[in-house]
Protein backbone atom coordinates (compact mmCIF):
# COMPACT_ATOMS: atom_id res chain seq x y z
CA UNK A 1 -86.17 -102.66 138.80
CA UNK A 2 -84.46 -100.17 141.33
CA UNK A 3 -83.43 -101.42 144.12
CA UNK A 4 -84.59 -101.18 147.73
CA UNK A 5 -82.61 -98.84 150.24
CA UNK A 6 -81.00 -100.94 153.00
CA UNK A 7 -82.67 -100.86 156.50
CA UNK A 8 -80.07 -99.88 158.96
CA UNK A 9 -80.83 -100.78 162.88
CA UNK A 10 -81.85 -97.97 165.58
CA UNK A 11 -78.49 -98.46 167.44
CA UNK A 12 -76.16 -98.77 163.58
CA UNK A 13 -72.94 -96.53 163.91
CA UNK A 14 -71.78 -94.41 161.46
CA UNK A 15 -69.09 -96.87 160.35
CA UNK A 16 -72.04 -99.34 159.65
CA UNK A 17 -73.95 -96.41 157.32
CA UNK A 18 -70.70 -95.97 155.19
CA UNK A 19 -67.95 -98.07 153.30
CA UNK A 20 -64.45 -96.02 152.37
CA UNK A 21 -63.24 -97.30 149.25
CA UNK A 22 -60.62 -96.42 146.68
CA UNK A 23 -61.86 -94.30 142.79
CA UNK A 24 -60.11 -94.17 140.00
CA UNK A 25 -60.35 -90.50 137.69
CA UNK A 26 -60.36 -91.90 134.28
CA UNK A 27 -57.76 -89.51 132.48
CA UNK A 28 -55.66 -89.28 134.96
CA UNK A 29 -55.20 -92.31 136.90
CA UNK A 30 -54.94 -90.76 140.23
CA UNK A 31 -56.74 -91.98 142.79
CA UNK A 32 -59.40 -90.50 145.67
CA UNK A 33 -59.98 -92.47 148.62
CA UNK A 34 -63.89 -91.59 149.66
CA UNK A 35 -66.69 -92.19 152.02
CA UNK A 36 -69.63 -93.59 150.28
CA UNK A 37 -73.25 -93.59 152.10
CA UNK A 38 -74.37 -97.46 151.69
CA UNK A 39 -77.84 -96.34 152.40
CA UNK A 40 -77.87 -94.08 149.05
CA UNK A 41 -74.88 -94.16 147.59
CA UNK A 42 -74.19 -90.62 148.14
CA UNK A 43 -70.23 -89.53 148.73
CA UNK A 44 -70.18 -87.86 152.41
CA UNK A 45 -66.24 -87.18 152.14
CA UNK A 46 -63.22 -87.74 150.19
CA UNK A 47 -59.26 -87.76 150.42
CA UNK A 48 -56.73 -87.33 147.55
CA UNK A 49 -55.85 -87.38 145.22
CA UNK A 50 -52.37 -89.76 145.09
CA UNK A 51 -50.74 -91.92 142.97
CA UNK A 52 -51.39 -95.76 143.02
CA UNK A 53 -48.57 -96.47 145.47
CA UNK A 54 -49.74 -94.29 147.84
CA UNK A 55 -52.49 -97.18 148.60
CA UNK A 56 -49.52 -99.09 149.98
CA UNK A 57 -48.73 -96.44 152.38
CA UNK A 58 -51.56 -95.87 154.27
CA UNK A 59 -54.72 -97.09 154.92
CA UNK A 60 -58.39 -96.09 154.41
CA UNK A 61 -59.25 -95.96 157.85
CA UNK A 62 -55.67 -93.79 158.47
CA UNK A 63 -56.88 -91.20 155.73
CA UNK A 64 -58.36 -87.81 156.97
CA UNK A 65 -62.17 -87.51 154.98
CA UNK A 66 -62.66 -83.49 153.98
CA UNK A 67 -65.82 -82.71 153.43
CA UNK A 68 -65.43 -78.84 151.82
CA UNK A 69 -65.11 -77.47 148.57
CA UNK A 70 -62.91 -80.76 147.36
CA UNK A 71 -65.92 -83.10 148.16
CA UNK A 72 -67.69 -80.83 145.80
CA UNK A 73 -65.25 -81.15 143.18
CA UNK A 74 -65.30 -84.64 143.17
CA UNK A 75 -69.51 -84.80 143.36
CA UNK A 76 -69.46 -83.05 140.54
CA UNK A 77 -67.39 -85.13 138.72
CA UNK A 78 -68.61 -88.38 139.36
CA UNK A 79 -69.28 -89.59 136.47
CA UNK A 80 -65.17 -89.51 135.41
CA UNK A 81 -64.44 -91.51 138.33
CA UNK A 82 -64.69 -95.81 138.55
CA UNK A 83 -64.22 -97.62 141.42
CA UNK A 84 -60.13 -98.84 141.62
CA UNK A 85 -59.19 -102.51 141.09
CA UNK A 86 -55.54 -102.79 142.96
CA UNK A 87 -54.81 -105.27 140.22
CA UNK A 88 -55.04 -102.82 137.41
CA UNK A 89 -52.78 -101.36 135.44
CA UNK A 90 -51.84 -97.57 136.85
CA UNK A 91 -52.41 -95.59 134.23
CA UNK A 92 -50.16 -92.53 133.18
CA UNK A 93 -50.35 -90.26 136.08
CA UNK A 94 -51.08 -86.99 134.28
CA UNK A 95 -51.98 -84.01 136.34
CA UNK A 96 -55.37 -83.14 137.54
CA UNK A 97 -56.73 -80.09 139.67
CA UNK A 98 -55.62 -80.76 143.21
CA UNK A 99 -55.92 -78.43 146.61
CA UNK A 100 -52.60 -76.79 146.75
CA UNK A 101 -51.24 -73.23 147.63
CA UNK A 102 -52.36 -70.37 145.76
CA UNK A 103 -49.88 -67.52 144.79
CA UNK A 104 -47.64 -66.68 147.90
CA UNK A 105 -44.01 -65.46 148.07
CA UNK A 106 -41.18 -67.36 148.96
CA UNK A 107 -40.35 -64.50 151.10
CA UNK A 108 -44.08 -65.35 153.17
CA UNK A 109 -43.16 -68.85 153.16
CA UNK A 110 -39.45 -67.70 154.72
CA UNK A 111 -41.63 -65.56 157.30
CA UNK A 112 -43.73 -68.20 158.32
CA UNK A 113 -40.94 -71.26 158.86
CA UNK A 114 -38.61 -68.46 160.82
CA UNK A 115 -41.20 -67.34 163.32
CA UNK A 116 -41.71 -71.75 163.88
CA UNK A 117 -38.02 -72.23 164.24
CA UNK A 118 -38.47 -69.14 166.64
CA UNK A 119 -41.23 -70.47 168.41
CA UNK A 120 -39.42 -73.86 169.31
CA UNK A 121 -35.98 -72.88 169.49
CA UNK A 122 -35.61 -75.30 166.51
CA UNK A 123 -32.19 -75.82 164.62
CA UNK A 124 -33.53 -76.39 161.20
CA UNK A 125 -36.63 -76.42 159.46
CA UNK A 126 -38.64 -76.99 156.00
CA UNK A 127 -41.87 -75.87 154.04
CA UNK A 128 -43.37 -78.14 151.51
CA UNK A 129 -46.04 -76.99 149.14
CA UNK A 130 -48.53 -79.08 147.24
CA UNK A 131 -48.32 -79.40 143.65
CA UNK A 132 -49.12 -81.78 141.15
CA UNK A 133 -46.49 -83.96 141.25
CA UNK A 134 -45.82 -83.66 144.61
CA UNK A 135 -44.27 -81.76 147.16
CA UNK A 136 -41.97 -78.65 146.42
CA UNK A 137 -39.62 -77.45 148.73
CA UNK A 138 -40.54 -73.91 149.93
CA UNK A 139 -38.47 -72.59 152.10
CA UNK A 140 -35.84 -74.17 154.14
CA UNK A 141 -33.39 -73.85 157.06
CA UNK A 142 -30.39 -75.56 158.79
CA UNK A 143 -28.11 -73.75 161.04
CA UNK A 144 -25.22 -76.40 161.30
CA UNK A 145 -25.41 -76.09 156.94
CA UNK A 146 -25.03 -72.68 156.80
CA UNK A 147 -22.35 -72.74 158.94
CA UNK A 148 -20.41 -74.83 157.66
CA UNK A 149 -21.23 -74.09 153.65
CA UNK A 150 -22.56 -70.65 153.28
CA UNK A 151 -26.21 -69.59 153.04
CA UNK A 152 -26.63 -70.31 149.49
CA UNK A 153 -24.67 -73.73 149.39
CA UNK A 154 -27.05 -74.82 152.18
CA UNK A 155 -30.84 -73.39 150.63
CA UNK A 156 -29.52 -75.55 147.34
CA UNK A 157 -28.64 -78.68 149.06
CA UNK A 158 -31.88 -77.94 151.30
CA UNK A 159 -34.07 -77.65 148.64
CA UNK A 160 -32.93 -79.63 145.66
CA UNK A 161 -36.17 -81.79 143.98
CA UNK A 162 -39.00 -82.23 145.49
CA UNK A 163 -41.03 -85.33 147.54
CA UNK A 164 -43.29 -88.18 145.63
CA UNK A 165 -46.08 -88.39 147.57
CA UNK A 166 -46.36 -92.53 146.69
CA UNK A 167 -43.15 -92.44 149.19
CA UNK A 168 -43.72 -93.43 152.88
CA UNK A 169 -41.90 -90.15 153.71
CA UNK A 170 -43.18 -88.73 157.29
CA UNK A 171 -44.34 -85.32 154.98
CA UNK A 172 -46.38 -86.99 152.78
CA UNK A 173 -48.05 -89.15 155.94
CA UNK A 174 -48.87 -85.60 157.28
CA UNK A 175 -50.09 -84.10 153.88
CA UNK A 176 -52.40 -87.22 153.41
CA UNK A 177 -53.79 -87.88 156.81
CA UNK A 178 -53.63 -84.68 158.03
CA UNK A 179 -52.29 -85.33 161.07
CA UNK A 180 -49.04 -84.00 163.18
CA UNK A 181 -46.00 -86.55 163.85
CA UNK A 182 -43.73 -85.50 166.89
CA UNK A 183 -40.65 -87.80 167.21
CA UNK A 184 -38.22 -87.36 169.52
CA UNK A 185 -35.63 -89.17 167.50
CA UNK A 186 -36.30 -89.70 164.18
CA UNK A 187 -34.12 -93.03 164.27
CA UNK A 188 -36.33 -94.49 166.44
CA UNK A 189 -38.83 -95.17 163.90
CA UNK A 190 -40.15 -98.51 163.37
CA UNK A 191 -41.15 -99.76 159.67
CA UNK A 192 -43.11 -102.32 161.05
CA UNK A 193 -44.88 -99.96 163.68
CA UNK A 194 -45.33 -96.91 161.97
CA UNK A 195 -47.19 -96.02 158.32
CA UNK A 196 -44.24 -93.90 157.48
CA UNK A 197 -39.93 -93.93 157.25
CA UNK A 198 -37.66 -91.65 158.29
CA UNK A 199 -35.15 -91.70 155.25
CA UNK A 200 -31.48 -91.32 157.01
CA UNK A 201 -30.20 -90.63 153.29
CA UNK A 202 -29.86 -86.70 153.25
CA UNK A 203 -28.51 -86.76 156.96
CA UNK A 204 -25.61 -89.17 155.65
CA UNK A 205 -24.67 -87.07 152.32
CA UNK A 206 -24.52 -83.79 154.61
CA UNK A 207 -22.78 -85.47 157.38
CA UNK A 208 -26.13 -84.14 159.67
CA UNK A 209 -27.94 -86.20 162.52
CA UNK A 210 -31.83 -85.45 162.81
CA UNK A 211 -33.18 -86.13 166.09
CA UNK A 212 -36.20 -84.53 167.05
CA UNK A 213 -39.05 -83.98 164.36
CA UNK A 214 -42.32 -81.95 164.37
CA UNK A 215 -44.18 -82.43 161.33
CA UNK A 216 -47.68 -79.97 160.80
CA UNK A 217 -49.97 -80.07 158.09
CA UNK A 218 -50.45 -76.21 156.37
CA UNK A 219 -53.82 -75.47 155.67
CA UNK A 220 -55.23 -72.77 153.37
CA UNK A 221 -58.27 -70.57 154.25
CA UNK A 222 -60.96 -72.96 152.95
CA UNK A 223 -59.49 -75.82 155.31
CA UNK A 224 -57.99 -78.26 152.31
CA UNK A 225 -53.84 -79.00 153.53
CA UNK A 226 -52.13 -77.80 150.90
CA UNK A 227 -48.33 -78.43 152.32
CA UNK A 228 -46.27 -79.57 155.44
CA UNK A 229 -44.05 -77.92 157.93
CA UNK A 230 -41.57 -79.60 159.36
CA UNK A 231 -39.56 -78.89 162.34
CA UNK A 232 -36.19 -80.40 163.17
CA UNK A 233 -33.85 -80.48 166.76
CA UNK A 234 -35.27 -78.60 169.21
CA UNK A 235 -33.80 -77.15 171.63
CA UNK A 236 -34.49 -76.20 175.16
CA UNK A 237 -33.10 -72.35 177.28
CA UNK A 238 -29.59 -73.93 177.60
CA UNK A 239 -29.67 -74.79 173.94
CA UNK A 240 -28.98 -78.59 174.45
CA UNK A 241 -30.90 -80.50 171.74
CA UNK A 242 -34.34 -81.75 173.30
CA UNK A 243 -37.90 -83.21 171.86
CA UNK A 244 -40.36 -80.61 170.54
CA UNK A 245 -43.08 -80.22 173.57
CA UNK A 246 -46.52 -80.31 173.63
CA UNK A 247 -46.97 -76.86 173.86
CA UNK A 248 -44.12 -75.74 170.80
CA UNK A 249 -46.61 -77.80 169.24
CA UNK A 250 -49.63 -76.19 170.28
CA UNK A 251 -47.77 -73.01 169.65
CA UNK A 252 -47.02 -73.44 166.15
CA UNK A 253 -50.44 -74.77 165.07
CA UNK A 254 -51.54 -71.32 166.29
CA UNK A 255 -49.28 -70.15 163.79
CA UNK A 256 -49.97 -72.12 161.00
CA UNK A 257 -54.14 -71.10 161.69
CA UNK A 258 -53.20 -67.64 161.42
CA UNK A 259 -51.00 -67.73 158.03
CA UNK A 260 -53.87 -70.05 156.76
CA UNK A 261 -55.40 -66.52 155.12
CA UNK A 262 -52.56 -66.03 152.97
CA UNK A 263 -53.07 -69.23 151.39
CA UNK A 264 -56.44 -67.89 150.00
């Protein structure tokens, strides 16, 4: 016997008509976090995918819910999908059709992160791109590196590996909520305040100190993010190091709306 549609008050929110909840794609094991209709069962948005861990980074309510061309992905395949039990096994990870860049040149990519250092007056800088298994370094630039090791010497110890996105890096916090961080000092960062980490490692091998931090999310011309920008040590006219202001901020998500087009 079906069963009967709930009957939501006059004055019910929005948050009362939905539940977020974790799905599991079947061959994969990756997860989707997505907004489910409890008057019909109907998915009204969606946010992934990511690995298991990743759950343990953020939360459903910290997630940002798209509701474009990868909500119609996942509606159409429902029927791979189960709901996730945290206290199953993982599964094997393999790789499944995500939003990420389309073709672009590392020379575009170059373009875009000089014109943001130029904008901001900012010492260093990276681009990470979406892929599979996480996020690739792009493009990438530190002035006090170069210096002091030569342009090439710096690009490979700038953009050696990539970045897990089940870490609680500060890029992958951006890629998955899709929302900015601006720190003024990186080390100021509380685990037990904040959903992310700065990780002090790299500064420590290349005998660097990161202060101030403006992290973007880079969107492509449909809207999904499909990598991060990050931003490091300001500076202000004298060139004294100095927190990234509201409007370099502004300034460089005007940017980053522009290049979306390139991203297809």
């Amino acid at each position: 016997m079906a069963r009967p549609l709930p009957v939501f008050p006059a004055g019910a929110s929005v948050m009362d008509r939905l539940r977020r909840e974790l799905w599991r794609h079947k061959h994969s094991a990756n997860l989707w976090a997505v907004e489910v209709s409890a008057r019909d069962e109907s998915l009204l948005a969606c946010s992934g995918p990511f690995t298991p861990r990743v759950a343990q980074v953020v939360a459903l309510d910290e997630l940002a819910y798209g509701r474009g061309p990868t909500l119609e992905w996942l509606r159409g395949r429902r029927a791979e999908f189960e709901r996730y039990d945290a206290s199953a096994e993982t599964g094997s990870g393999r790789e499944i059709d995500v939003p990420r860049a389309g073709a672009v040149s590392e020379e575009a990519v170059d373009a875009l992160l000089t014109e943001a250092r130029r904008l901001t007056r900012a010492e260093a800088g990276t681009v990470y791109l979406r892929e599979p298994a996480g996020l690739r370094f792009v493009a990438a630039h530190n002035e006090a590196l170069e210096r002091r090791h030569g342009w090439a010497e710096a690009r490979r110890r700038l953009t050696d590996g990539s970045l897990p996105l089940d870490e609680r890096s500060i890029a992958s916090y951006v890629l998955l909520t899709h929302r900015p961080v601006n720190m003024p000092d990186a080390y100021d960062v509380r685990v037990d305040e904040q959903p992310y980490v700065f990780n002090p490692a790299w500064d420590l091998m290349n005998d660097y100190r990161t202060r101030s931090m403006l992290s973007l999310p880079i969107r492509d011309g449909r809207g999904d993010v499909v990598g991060v920008l990050q931003l490091i040590n300001a500076r202000d006219e004298a060139g004294a190091l100095a927190p990234f202001s509201a409007a370099a901020e502004d300034a460089v998500g005007v940017l980053l709306v522009g290049w979306s087009q390139r991203l297809g």
